[in-house]
N, C-alpha and C. Protein backbone atom coordinates (compact mmCIF):
# COMPACT_ATOMS: atom_id res chain seq x y z
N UNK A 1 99.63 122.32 92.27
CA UNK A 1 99.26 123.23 91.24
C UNK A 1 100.51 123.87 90.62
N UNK A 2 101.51 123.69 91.55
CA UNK A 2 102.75 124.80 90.98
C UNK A 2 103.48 124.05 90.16
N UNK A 3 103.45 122.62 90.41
CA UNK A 3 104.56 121.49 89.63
C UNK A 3 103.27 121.33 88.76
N UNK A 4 102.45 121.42 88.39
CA UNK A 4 101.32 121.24 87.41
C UNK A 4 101.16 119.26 87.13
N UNK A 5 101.29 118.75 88.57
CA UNK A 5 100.98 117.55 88.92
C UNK A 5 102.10 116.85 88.50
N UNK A 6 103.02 117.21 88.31
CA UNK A 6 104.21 115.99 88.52
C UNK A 6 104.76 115.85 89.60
N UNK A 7 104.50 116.56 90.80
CA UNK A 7 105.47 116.09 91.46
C UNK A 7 104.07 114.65 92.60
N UNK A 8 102.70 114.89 92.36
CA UNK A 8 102.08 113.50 92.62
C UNK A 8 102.42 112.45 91.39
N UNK A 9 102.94 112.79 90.61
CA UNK A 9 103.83 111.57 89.69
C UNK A 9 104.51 110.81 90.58
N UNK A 10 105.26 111.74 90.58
CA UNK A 10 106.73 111.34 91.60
C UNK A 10 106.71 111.04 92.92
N UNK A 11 105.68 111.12 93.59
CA UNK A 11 105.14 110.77 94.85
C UNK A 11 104.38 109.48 94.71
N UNK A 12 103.72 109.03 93.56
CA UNK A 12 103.31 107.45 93.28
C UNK A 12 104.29 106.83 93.11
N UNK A 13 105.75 107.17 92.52
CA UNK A 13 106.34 106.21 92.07
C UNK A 13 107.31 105.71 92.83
N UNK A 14 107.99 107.02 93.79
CA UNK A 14 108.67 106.81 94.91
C UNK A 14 108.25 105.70 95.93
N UNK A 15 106.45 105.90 96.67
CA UNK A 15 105.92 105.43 97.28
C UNK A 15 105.40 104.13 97.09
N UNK A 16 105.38 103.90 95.33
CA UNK A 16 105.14 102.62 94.80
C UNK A 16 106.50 101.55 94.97
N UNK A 17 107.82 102.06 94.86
CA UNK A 17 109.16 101.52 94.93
C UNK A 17 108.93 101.08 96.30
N UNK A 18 108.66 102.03 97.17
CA UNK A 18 109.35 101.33 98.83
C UNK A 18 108.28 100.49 99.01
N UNK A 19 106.94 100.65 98.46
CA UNK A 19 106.05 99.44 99.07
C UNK A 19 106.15 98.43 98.09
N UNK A 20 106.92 98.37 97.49
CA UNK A 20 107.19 96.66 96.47
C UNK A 20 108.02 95.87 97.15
N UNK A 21 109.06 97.19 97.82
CA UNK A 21 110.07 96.80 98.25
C UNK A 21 109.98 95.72 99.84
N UNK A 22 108.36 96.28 100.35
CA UNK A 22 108.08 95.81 101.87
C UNK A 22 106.87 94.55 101.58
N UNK A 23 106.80 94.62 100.21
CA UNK A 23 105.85 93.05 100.22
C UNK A 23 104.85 93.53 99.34
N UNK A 24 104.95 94.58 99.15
CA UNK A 24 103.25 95.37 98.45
C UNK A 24 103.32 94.30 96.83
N UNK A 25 102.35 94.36 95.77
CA UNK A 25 102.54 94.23 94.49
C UNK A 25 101.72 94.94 93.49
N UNK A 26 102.28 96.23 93.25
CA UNK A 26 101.82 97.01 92.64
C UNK A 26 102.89 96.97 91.12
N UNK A 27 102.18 97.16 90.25
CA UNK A 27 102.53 96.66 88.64
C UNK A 27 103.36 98.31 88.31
N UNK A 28 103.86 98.05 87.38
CA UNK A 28 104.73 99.43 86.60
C UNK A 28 103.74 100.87 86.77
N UNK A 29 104.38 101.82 86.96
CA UNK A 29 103.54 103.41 87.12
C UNK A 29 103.69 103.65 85.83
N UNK A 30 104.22 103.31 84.42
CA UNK A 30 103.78 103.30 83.10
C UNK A 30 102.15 103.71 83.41
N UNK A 31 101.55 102.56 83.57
CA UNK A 31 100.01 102.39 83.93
C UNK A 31 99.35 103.42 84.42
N UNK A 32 99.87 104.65 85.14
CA UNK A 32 99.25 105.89 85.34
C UNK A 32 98.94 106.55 84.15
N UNK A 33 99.98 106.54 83.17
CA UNK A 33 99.56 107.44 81.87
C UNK A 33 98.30 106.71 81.07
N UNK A 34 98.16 105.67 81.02
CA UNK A 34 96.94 104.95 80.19
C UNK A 34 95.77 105.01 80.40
N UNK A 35 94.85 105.77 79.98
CA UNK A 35 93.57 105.65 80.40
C UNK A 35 93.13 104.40 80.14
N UNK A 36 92.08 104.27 81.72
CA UNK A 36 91.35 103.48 81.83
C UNK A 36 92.30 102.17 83.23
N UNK A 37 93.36 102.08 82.43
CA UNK A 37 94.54 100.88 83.18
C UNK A 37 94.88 102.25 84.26
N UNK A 38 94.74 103.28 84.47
CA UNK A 38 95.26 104.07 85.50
C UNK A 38 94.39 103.93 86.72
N UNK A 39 92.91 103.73 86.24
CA UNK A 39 92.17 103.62 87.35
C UNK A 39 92.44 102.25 88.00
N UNK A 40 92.66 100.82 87.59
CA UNK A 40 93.27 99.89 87.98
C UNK A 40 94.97 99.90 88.37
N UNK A 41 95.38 100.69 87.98
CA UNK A 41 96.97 100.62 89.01
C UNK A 41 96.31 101.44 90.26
N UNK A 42 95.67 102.72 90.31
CA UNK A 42 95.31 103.08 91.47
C UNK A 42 94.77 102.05 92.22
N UNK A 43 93.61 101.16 91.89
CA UNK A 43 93.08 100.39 93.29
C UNK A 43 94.05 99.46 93.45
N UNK A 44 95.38 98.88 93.00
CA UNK A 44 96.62 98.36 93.33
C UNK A 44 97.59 99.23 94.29
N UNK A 45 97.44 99.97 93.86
CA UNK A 45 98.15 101.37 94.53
C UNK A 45 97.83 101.22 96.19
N UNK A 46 96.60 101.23 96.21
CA UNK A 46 95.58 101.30 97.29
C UNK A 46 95.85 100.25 98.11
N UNK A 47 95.52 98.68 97.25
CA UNK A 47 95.81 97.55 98.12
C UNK A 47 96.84 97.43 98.55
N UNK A 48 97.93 97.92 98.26
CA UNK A 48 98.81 98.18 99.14
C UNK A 48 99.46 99.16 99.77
N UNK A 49 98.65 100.33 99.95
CA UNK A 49 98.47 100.73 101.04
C UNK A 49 97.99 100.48 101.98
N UNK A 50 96.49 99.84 101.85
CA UNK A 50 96.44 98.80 102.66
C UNK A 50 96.97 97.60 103.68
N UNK A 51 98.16 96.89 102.94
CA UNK A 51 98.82 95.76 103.33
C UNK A 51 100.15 96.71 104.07
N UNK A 52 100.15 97.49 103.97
CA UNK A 52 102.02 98.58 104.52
C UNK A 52 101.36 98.71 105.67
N UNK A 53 100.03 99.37 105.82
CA UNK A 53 99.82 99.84 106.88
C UNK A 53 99.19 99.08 108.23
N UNK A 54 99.24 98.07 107.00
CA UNK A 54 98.34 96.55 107.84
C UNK A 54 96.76 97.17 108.23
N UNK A 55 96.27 97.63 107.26
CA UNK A 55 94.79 97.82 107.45
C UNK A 55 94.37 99.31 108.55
N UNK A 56 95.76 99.72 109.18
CA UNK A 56 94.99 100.86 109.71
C UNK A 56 94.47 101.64 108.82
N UNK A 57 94.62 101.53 107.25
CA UNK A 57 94.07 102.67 106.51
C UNK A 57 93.54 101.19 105.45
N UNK A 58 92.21 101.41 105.05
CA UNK A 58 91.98 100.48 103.81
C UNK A 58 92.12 100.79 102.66
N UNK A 59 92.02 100.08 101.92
CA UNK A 59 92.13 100.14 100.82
C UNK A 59 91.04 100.95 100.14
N UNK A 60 90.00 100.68 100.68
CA UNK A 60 88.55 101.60 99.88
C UNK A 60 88.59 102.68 101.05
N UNK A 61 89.09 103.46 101.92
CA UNK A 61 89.61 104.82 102.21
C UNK A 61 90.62 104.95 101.48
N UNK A 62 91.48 104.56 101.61
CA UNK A 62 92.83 105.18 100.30
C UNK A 62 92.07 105.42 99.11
N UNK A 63 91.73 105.08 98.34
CA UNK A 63 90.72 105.20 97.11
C UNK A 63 89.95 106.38 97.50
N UNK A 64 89.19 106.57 98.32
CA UNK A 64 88.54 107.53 98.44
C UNK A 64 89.31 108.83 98.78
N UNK A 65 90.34 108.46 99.42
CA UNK A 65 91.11 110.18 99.78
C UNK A 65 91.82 110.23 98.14
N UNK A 66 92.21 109.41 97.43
CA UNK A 66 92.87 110.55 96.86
C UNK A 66 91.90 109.99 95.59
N UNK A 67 90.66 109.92 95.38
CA UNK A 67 90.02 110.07 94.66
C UNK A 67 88.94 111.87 94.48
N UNK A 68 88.79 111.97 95.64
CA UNK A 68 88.16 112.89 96.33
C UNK A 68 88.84 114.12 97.23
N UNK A 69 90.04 113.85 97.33
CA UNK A 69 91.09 114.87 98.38
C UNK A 69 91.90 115.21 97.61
N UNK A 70 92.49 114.40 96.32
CA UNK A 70 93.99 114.65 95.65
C UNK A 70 95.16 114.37 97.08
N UNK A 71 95.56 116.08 96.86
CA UNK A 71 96.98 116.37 97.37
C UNK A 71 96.51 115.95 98.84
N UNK A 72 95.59 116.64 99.54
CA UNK A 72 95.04 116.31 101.36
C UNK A 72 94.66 114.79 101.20
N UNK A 73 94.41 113.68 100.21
CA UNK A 73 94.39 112.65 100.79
C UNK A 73 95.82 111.85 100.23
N UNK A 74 96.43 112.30 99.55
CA UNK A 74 98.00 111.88 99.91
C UNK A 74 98.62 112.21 101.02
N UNK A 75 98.64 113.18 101.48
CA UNK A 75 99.49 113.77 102.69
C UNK A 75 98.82 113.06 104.15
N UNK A 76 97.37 111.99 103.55
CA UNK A 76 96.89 111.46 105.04
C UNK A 76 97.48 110.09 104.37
N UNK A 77 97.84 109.91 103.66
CA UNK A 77 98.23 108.34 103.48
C UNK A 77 99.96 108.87 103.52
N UNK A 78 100.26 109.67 102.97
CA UNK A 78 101.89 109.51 103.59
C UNK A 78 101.73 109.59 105.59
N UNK A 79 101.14 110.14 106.04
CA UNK A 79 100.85 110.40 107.53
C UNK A 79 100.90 109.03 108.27
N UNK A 80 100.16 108.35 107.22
CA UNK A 80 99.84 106.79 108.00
C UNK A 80 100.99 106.21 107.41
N UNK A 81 101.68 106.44 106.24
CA UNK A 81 103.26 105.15 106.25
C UNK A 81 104.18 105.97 107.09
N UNK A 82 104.22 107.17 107.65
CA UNK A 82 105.28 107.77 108.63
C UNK A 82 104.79 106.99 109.85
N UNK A 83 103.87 107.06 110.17
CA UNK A 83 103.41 105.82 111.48
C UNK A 83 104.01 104.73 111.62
N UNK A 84 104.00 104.12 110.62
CA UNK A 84 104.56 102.67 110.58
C UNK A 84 105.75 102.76 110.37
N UNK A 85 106.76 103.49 109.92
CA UNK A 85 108.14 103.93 109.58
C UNK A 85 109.01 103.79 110.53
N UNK A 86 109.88 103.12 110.69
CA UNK A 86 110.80 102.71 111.80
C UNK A 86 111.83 103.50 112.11
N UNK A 87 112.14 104.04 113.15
CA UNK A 87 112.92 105.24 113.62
C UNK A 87 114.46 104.81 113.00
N UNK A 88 115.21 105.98 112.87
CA UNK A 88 116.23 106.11 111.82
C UNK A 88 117.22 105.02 112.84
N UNK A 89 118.15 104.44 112.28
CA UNK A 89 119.10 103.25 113.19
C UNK A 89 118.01 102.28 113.79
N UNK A 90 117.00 101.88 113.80
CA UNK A 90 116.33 101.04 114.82
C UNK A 90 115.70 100.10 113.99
N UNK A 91 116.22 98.80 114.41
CA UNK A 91 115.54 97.46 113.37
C UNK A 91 114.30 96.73 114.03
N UNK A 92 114.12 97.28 114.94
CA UNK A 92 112.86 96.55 115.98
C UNK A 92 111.41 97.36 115.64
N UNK A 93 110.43 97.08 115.04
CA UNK A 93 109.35 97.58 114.64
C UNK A 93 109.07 98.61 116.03
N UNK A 94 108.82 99.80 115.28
CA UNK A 94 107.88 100.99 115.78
C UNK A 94 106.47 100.97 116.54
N UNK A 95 105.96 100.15 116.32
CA UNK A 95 104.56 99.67 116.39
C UNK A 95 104.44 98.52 117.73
């Protein structure tokens, strides 16, 4: 409310970079500003949240938290990529 929603801008786009970066394929965050194409980058958004987390979180829960939660269902989908997040110096999966 205080950043008057930019800083969940900046939290898609950040979060969209590192999961392109781990295999995800989510299309340009342009696509947030466009109605209509915003609701389709979100369920992209989603599917790969899905695929990062390898399904502990789906894709139609991701959709639903931050369809329905906003800011509390971002902060449970950042919760679940800190899970999977590999401890600082350590190349051997966390998991």
């Amino acid at each position: 409310m205080i950043t008057f929603g930019i800083y969940a801008l900046v939290w898609y786009v950040k979060t969209k970079d590192e999961m392109n970066a781990a295999g995800a394929e989510i299309p340009t965050a342009w696509l947030l500003i466009v109605p209509i194409a915003n609701i389709y980058w979100i369920w992209k958004f989603c599917e790969g949240v899905g695929k990062i987390t390898r399904d502990d979180l789906s894709p139609v829960v991701a959709l639903l938290l931050l369809m329905f939660l906003g800011p509390i269902g971002m902060a449970v989908i950042q919760s679940s990529f800190n899970k999977k997040a590999l401890p600082v110096g350590n190349t051997a999966a966390a998991y």
